[in-house]
C-alpha atoms as a PDB file:
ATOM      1  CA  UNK A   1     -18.999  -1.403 -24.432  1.00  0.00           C
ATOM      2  CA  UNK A   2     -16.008  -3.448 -25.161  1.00  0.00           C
ATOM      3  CA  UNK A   3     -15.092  -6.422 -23.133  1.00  0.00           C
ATOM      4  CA  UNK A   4     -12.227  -5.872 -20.398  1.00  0.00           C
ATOM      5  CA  UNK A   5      -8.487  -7.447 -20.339  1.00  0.00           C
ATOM      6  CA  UNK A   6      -8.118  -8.370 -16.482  1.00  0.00           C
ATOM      7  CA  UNK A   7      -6.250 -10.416 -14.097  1.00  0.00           C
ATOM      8  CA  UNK A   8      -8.025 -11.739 -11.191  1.00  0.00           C
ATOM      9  CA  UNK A   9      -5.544 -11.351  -8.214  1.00  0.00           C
ATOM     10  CA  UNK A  10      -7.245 -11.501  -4.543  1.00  0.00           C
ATOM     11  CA  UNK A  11      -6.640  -8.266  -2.199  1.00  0.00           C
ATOM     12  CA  UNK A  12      -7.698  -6.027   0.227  1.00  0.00           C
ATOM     13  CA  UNK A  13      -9.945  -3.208  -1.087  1.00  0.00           C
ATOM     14  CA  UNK A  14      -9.381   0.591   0.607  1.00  0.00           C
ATOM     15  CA  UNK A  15     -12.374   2.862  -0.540  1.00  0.00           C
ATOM     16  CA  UNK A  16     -12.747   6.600  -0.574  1.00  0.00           C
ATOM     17  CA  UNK A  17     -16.077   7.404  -1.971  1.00  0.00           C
ATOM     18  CA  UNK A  18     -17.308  10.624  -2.668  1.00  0.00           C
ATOM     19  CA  UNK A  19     -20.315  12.864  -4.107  1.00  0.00           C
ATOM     20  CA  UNK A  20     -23.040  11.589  -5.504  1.00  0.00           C
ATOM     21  CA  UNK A  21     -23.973   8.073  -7.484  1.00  0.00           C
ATOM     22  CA  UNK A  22     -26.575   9.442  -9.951  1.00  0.00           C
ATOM     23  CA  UNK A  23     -26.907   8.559 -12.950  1.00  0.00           C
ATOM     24  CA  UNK A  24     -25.860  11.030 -15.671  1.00  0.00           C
ATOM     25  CA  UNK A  25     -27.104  11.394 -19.242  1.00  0.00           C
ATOM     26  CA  UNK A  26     -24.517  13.027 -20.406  1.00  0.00           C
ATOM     27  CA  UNK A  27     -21.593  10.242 -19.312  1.00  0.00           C
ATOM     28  CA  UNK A  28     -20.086   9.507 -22.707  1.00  0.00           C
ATOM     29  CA  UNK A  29     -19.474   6.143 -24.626  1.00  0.00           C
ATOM     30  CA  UNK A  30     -16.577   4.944 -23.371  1.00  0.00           C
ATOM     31  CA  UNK A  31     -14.447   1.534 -23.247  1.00  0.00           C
ATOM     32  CA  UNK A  32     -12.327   0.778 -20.372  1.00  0.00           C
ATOM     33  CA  UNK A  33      -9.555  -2.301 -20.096  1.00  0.00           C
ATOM     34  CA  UNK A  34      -6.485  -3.071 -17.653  1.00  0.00           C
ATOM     35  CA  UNK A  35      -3.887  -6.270 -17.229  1.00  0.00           C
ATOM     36  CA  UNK A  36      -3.448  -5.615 -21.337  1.00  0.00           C
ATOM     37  CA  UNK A  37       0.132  -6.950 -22.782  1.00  0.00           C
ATOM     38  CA  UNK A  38       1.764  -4.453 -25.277  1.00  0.00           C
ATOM     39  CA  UNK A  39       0.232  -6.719 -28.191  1.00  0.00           C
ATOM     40  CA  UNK A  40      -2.930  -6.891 -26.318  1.00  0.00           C
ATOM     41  CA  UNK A  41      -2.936  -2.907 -26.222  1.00  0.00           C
ATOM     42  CA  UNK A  42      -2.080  -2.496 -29.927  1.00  0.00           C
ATOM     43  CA  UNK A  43      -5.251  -4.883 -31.275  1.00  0.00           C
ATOM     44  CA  UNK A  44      -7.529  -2.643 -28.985  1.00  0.00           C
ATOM     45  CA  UNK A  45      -5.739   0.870 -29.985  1.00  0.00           C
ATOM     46  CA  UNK A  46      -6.879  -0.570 -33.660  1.00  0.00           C
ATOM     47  CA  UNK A  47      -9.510  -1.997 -32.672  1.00  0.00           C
ATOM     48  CA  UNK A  48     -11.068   1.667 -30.597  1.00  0.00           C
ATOM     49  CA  UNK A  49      -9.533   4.419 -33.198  1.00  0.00           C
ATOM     50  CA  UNK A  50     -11.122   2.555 -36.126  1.00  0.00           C
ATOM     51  CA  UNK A  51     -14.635   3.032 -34.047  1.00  0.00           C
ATOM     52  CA  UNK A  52     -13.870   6.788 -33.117  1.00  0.00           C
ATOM     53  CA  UNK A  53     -12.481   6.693 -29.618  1.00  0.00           C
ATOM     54  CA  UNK A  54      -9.987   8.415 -28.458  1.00  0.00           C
ATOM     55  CA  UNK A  55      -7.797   7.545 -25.050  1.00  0.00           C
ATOM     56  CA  UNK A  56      -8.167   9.506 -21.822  1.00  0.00           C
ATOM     57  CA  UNK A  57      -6.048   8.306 -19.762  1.00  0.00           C
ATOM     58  CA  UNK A  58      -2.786   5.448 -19.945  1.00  0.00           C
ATOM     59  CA  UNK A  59      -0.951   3.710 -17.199  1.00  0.00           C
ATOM     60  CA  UNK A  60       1.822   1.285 -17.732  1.00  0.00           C
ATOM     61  CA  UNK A  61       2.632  -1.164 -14.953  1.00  0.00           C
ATOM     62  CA  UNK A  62       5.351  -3.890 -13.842  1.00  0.00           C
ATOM     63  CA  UNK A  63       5.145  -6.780 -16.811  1.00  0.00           C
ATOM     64  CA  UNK A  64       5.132  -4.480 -18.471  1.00  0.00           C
ATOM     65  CA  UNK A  65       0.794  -4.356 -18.896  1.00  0.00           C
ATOM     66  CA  UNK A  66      -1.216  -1.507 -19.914  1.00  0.00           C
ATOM     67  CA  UNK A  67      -4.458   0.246 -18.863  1.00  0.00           C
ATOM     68  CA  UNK A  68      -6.526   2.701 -19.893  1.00  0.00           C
ATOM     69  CA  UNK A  69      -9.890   4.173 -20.675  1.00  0.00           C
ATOM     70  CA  UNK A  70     -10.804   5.818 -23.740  1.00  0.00           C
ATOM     71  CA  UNK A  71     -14.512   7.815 -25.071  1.00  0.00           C
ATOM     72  CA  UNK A  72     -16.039   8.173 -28.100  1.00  0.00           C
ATOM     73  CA  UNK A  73     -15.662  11.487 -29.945  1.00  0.00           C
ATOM     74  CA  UNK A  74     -14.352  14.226 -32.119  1.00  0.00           C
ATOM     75  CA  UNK A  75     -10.808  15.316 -31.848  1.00  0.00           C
ATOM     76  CA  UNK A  76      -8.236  17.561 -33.502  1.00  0.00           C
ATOM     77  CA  UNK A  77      -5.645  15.171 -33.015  1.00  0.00           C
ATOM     78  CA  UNK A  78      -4.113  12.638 -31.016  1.00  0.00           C
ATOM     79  CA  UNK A  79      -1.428   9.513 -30.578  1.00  0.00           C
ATOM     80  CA  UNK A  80      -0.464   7.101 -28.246  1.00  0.00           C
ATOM     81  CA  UNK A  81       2.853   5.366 -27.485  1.00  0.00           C
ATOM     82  CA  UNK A  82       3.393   2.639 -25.244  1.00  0.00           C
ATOM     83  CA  UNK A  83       6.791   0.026 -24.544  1.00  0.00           C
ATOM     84  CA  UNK A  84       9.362   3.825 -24.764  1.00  0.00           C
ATOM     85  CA  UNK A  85      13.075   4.229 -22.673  1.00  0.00           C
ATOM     86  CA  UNK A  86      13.432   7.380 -21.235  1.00  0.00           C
ATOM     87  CA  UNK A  87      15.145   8.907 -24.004  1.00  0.00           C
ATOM     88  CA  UNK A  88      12.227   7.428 -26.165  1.00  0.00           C
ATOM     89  CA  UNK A  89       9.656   9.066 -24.376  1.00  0.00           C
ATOM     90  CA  UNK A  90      11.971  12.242 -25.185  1.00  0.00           C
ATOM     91  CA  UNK A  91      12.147  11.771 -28.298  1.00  0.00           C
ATOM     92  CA  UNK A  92       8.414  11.484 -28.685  1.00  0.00           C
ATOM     93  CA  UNK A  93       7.356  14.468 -26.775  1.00  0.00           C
ATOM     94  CA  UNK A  94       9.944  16.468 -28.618  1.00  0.00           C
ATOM     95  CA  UNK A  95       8.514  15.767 -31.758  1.00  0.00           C
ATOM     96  CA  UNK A  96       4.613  16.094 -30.633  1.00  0.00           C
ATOM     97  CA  UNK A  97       5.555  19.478 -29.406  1.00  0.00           C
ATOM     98  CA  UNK A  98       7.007  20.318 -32.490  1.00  0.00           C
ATOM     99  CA  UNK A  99       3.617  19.360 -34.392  1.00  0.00           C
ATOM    100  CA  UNK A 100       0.723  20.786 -32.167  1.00  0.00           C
ATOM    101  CA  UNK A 101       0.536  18.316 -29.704  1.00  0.00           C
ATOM    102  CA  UNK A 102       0.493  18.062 -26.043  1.00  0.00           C
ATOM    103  CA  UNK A 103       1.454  14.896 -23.350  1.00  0.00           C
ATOM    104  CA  UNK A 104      -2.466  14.353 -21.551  1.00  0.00           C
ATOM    105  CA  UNK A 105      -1.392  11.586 -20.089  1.00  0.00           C
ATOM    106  CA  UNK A 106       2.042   9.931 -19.182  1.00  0.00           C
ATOM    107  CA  UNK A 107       3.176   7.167 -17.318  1.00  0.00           C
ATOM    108  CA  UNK A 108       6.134   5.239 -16.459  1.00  0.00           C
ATOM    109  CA  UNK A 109       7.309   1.838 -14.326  1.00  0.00           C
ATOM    110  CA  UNK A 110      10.531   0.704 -13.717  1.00  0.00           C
ATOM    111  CA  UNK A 111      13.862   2.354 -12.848  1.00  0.00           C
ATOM    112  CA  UNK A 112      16.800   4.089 -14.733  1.00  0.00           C
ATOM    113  CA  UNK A 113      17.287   2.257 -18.415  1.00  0.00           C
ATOM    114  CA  UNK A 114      14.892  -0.022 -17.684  1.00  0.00           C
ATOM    115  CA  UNK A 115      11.967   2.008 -17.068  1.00  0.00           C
ATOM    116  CA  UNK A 116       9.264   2.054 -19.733  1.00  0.00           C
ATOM    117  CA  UNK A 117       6.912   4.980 -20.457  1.00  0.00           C
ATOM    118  CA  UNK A 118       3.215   5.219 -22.046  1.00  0.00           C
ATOM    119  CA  UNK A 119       1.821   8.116 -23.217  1.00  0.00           C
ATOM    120  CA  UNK A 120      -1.018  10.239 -25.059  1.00  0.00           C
ATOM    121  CA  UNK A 121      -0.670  12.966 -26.766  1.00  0.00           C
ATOM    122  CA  UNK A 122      -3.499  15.678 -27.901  1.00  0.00           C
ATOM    123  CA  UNK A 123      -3.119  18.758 -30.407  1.00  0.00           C
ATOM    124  CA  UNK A 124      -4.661  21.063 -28.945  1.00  0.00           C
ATOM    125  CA  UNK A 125      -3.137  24.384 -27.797  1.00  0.00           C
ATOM    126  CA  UNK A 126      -2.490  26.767 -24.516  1.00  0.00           C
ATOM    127  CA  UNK A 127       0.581  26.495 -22.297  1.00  0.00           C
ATOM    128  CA  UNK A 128       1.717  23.400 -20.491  1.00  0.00           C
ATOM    129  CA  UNK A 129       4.852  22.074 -19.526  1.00  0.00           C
ATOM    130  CA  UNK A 130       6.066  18.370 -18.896  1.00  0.00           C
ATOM    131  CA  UNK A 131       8.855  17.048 -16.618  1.00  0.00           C
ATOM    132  CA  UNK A 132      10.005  13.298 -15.706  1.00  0.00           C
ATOM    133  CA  UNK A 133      12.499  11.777 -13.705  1.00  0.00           C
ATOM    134  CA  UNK A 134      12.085  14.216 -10.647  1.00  0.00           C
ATOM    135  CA  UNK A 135      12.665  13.363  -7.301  1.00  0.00           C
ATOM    136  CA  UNK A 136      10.380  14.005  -4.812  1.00  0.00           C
ATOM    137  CA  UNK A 137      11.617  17.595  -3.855  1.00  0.00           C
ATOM    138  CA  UNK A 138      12.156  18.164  -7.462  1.00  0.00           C
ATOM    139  CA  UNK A 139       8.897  17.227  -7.851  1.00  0.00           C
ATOM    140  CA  UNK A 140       7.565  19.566  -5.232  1.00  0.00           C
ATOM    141  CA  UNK A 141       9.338  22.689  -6.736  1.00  0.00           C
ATOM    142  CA  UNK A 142       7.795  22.028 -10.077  1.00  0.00           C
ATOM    143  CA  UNK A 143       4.515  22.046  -8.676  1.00  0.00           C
ATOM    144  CA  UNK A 144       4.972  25.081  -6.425  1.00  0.00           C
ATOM    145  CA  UNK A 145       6.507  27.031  -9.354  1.00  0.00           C
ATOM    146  CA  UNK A 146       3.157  26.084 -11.763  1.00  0.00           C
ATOM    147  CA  UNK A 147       1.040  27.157  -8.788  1.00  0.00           C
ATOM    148  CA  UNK A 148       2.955  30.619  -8.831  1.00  0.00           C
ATOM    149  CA  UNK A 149       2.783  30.500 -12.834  1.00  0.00           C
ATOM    150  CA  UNK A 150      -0.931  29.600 -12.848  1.00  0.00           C
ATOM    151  CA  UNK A 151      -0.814  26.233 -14.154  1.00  0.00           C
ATOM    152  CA  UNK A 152      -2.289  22.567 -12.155  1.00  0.00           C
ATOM    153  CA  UNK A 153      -1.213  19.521 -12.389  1.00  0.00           C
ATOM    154  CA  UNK A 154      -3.055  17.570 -14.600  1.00  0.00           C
ATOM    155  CA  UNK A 155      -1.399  13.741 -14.684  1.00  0.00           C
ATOM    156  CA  UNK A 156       0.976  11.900 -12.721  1.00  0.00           C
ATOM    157  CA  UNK A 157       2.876   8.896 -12.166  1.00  0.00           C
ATOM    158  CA  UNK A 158       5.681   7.620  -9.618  1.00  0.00           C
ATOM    159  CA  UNK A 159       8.084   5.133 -10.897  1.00  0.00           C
ATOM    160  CA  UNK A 160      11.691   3.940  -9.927  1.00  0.00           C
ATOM    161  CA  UNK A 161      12.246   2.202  -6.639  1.00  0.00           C
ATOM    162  CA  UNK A 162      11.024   2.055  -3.598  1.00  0.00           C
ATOM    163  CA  UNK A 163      13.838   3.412  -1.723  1.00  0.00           C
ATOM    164  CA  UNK A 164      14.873   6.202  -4.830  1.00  0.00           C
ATOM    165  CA  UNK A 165      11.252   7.260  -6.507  1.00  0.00           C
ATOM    166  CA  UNK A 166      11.073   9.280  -9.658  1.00  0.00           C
ATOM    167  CA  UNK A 167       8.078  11.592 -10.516  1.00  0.00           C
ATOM    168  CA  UNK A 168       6.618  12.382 -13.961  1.00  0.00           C
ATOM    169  CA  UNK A 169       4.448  14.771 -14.597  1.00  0.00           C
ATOM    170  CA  UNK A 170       2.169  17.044 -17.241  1.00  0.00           C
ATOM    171  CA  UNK A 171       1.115  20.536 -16.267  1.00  0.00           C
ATOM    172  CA  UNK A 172      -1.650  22.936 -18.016  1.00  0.00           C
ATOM    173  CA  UNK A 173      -2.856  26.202 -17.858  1.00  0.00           C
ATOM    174  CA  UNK A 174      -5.075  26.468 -14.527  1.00  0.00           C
ATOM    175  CA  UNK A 175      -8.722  27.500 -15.868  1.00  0.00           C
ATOM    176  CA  UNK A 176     -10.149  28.005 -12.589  1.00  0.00           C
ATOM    177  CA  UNK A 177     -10.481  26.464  -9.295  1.00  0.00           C
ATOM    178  CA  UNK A 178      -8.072  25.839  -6.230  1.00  0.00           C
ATOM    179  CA  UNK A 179      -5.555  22.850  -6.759  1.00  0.00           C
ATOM    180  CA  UNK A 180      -3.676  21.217  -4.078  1.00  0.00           C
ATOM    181  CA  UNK A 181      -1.095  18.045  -4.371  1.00  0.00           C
ATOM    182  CA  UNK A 182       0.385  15.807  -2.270  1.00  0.00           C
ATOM    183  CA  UNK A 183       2.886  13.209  -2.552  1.00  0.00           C
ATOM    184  CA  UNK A 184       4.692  10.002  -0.784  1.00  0.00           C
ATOM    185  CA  UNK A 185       1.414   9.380   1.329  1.00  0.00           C
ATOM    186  CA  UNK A 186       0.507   5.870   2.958  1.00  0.00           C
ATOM    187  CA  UNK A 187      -2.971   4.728   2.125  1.00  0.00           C
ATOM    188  CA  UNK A 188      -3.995   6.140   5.644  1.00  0.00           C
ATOM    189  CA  UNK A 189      -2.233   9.314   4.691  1.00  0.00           C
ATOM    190  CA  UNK A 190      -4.316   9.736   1.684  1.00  0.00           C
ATOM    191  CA  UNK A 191      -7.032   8.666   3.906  1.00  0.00           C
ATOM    192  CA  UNK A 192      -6.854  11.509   6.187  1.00  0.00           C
ATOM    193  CA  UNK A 193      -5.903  13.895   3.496  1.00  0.00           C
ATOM    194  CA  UNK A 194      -9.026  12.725   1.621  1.00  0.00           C
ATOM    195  CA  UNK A 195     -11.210  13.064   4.638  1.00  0.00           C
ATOM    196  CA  UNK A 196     -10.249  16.791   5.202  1.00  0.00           C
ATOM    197  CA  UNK A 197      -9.566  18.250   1.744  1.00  0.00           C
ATOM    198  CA  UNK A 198     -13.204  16.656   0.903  1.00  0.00           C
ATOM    199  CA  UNK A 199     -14.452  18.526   4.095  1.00  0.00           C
ATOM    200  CA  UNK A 200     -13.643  21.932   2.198  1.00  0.00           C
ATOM    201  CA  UNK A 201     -14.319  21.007  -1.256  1.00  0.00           C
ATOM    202  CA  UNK A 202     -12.020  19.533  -3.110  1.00  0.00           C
ATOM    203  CA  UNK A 203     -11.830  15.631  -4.666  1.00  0.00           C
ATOM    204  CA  UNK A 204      -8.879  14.211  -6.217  1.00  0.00           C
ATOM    205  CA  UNK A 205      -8.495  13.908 -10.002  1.00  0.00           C
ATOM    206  CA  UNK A 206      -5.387  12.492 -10.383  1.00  0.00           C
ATOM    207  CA  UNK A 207      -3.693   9.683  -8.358  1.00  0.00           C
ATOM    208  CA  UNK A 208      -0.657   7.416  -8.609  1.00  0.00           C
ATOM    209  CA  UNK A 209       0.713   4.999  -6.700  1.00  0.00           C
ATOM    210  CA  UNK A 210       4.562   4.367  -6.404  1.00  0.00           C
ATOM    211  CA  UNK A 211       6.513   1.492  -6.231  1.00  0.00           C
ATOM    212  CA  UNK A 212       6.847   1.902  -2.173  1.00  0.00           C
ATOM    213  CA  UNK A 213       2.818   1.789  -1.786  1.00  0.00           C
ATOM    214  CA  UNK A 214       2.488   5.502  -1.364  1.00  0.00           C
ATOM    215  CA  UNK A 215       0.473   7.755  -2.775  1.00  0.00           C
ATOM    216  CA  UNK A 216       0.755  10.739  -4.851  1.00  0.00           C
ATOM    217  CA  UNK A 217      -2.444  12.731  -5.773  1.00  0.00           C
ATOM    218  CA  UNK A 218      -4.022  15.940  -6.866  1.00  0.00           C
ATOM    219  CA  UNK A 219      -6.603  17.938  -5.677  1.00  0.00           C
ATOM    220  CA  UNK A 220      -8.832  20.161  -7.082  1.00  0.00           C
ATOM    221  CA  UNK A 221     -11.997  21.937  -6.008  1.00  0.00           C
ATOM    222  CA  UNK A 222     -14.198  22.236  -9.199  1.00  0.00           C
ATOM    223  CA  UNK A 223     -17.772  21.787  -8.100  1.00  0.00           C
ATOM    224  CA  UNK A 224     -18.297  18.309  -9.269  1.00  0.00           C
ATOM    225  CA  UNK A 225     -21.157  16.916  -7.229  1.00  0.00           C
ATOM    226  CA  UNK A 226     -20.758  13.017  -8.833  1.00  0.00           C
ATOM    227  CA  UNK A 227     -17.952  11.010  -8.290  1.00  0.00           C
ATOM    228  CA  UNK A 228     -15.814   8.202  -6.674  1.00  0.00           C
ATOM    229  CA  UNK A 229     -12.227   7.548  -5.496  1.00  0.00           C
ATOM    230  CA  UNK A 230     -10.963   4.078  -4.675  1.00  0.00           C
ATOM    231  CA  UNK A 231      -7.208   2.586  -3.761  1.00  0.00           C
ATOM    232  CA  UNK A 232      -5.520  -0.532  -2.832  1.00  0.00           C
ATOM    233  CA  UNK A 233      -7.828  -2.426  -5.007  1.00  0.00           C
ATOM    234  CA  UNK A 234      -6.726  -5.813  -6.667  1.00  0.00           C
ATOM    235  CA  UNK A 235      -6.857  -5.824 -10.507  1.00  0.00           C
ATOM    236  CA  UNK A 236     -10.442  -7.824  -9.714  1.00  0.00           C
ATOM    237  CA  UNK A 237     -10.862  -5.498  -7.322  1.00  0.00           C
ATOM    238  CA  UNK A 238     -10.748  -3.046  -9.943  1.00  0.00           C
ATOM    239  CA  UNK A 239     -12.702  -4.839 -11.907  1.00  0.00           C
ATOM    240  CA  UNK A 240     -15.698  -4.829  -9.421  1.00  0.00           C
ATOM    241  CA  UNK A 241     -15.794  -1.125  -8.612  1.00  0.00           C
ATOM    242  CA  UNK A 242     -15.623  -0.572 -12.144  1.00  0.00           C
ATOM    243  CA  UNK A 243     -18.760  -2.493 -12.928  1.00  0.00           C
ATOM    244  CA  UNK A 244     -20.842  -1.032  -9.499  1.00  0.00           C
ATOM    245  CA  UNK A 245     -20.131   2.069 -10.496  1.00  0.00           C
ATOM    246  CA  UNK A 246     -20.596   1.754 -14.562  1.00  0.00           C
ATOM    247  CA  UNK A 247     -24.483   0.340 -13.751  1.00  0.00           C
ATOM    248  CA  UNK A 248     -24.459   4.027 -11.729  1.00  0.00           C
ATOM    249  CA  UNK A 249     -23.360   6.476 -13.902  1.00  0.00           C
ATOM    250  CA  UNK A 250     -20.329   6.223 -13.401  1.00  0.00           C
ATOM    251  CA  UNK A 251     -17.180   6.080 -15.217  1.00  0.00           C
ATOM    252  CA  UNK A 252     -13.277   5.827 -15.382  1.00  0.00           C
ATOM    253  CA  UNK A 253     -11.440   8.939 -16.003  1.00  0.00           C
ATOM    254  CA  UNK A 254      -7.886   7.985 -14.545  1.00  0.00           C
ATOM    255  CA  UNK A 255      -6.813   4.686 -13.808  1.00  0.00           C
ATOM    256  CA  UNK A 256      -3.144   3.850 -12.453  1.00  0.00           C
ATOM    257  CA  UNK A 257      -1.481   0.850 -10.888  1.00  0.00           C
ATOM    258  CA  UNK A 258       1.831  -0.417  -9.582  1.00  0.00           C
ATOM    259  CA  UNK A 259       2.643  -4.023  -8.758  1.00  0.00           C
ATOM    260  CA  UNK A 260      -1.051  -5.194  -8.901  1.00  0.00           C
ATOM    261  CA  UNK A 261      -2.088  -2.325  -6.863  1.00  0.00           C
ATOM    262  CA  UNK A 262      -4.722  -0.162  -8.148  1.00  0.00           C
ATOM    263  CA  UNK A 263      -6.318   3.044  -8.001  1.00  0.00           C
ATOM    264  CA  UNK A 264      -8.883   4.888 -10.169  1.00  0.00           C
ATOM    265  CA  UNK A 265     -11.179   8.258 -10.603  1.00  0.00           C
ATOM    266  CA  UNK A 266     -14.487   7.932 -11.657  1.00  0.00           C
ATOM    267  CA  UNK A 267     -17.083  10.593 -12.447  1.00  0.00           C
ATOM    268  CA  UNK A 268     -20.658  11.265 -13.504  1.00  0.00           C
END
């Protein structure tokens, strides 16, 4: 595995674990890195693609600094973009839609011209639909019309300010399985949402945190047995988890952080 870009920043730590910590053969190879500067993204994006790995997941913080995870693989296709405006991500996505390709993964930081997005895109086909720069009842309606439509959620970020935050989002076609979301949480929100929607089956697979410290996730009750969930971790923090649970099986599927404040998915 490749070596890690982190800051060391002391915090608090808030876990939510969940399922099982086994092991699994079939976890794939996979390099992770966070606290990355744009030039510090582009050597690994040259760095990964020229040893046949492909990015998962993208978050872009205040600094701006980068992180993701990416695997090792075939694929029909993909890109990534980092350090875009608004109208850059725009441009981007209108022109990846054009050629076969889908957003997987978006995220933004920052407010009105001064926000800056990251994103990957993957050709692949089936219907989807992207928004950004909804407010939080905005936001709601889009999800509540995908549920009605049969799509879920599939990655999120919150961005703006604290007082006026703006929502960006990626839907897909729903393949199966119950999907819930919720959004503008405190950690002990999210806490007592975790407790009970874990209770009936679901685990979260996608969760952001905003520039006010809340919490915006998504639920979805798929049947996986081995996973993790932690927030309010420190960029060591971070750091730490991610090495406990690497020597268990376990590995980063979404990572996303605001003002040093991190959260991350990890499965088996």
């Amino acid at each position: 595995m490749l070596a890690k870009i982190a800051i060391v920043v002391a915090a608090t730590t808030v876990s939510l674990a969940g399922g099982g910590v086994a092991a699994s053969a079939d976890a794939p190879a996979y390099s992770a890195y966070h606290g990355a500067t744009a030039a510090q993204q582009t050597a690994k994006f040259n760095s990964l693609r020229g040893q046949g790995y492909h990015p998962i997941t993208v978050n872009v913080t205040s600094g701006p600094e980068y992180a993701a995870v990416w695997v090792k693989g075939e694929s029909d296709g993909w890109s990534l973009y980092q350090g875009m405006s608004a109208s850059g991500y725009q441009r981007r996505f209108d022109d990846a839609v054009k050629q076969g390709f889908q957003p997987t993964s978006v995220s933004a930081t920052g407010a009105g011209d001064s926000a800056v997005f990251a994103a990957v895109f993957e050709k692949r086909g089936g219907k989807f639909f992207a928004r950004h720069n909804l407010t939080g009842p905005q936001f709601a309606a889009a999800n509540q019309r995908a549920a009605a439509d049969g799509y879920v959620l599939t990655s999120v970020d919150v961005y703006g300010t604290a007082d006026e935050p703006r929502y960006v989002g990626v839907w897909g076609a729903n393949s199966g399985g119950a999907w819930f979301y919720t959004y503008g949480k405190s950690a002990a929100q999210h806490r007592a949402e975790f407790d009970a929607r874990t209770k009936k089956g679901y685990r979260p697979t996608a969760v952001a945190v905003g520039p006010d410290g809340t919490y915006t996730a998504v639920w979805r009750k798929d049947g996986l047995r081995d996973w993790a969930h932690y927030i309010g971790m420190s960029a060591s923090g971070y750091q730490k988890r991610f090495d406990d649970l690497t020597r268990k099986g376990l590995y980063p599927v979404q990572v996303n952080a605001e003002d040093g404040r991190y959260t991350a998915v990890f499965v088996g």
